[in-house]
Protein backbone atom coordinates (compact mmCIF):
# COMPACT_ATOMS: atom_id res chain seq x y z
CA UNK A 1 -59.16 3.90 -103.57
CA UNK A 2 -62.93 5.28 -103.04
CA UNK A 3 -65.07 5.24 -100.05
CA UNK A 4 -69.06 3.96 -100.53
CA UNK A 5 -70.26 7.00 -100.39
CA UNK A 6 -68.62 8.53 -103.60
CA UNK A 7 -69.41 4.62 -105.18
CA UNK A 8 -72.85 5.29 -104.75
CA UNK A 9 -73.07 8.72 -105.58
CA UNK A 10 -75.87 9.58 -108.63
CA UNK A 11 -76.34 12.71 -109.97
CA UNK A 12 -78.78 14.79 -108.79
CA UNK A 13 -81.82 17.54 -110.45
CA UNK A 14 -79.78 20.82 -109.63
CA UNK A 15 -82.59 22.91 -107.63
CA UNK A 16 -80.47 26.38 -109.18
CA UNK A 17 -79.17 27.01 -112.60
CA UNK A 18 -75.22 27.29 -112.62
CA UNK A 19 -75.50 30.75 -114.13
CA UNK A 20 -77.21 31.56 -111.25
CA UNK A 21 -74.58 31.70 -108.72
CA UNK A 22 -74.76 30.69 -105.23
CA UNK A 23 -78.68 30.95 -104.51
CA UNK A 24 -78.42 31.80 -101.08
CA UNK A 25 -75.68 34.37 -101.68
CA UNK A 26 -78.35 36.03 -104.45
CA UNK A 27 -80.66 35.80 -102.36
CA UNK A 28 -79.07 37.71 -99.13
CA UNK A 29 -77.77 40.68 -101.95
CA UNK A 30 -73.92 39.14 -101.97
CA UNK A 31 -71.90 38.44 -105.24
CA UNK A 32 -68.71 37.62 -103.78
CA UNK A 33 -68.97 33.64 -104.09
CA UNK A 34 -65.91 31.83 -105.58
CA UNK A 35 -67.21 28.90 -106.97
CA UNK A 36 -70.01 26.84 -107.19
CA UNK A 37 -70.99 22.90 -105.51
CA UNK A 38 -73.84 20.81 -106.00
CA UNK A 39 -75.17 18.04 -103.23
CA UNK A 40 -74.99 14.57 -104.78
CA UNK A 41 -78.27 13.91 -102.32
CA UNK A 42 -80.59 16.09 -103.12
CA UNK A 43 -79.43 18.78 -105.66
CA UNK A 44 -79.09 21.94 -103.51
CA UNK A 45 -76.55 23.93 -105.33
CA UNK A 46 -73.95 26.42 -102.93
CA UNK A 47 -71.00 28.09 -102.48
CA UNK A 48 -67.64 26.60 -101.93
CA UNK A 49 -65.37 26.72 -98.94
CA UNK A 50 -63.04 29.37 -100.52
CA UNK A 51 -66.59 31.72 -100.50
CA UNK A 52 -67.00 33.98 -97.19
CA UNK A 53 -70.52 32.26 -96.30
CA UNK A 54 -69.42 28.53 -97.16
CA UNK A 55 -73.28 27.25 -97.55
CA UNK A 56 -72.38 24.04 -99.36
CA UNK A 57 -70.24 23.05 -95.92
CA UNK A 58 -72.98 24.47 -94.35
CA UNK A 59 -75.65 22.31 -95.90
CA UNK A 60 -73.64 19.10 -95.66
CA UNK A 61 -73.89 20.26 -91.64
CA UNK A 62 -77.25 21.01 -91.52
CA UNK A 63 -78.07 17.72 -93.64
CA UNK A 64 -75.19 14.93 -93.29
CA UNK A 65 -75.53 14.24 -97.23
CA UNK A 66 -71.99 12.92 -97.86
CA UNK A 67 -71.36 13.96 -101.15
CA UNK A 68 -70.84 16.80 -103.04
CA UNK A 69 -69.26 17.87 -106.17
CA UNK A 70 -68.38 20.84 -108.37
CA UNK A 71 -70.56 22.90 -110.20
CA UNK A 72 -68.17 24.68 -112.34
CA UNK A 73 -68.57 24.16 -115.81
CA UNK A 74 -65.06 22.78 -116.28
CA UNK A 75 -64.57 20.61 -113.36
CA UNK A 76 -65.59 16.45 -112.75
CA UNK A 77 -64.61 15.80 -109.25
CA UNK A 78 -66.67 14.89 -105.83
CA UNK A 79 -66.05 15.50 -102.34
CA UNK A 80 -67.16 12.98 -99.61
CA UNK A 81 -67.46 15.01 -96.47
CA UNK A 82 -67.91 12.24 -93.97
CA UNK A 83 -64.37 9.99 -95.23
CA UNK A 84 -62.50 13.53 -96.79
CA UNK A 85 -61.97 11.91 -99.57
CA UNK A 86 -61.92 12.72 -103.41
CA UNK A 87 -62.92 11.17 -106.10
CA UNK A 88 -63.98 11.36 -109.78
């Protein structure tokens, strides 16, 4: 079972490089993110929820976009913030 939001999902232009790290964390001096997430929306790329400054919770609060997913190399899942639901 899936909600709508991860149906219609598409996969966005990432706005930072992965080897970057989390852009906002770079650009505030920090290097202590954990891993990396990409909005399905619009292709801002932050840090996860296990990171001290949380910025891709922080964007879907500061946005609403629904959908995120991860920007690790080795991982294909999504996250739909507004249902809390997972998905592939």
């Amino acid at each position: 079972m899936t909600c709508l939001h991860l149906k219609e999902a598409t996969e966005p232009t990432p706005l930072a490089p992965y080897e970057g790290g989390c852009p906002e964390c770079v650009h505030d001096g920090y290097q202590d993110w954990v891993h990396l997430r990409i909005c399905m929306d619009c292709g801002y790329v932050g840090c996860c929820d296990s990171s001290p400054r949380q910025h891709m919770s922080r964007h879907y609060d500061g946005s609403s976009h629904p959908v995120m997913r991860s920007y690790e190399p080795s991982e294909n899942w999504k996250w739909c913030f507004v249902d809390e639901m997972l998905g592939a």
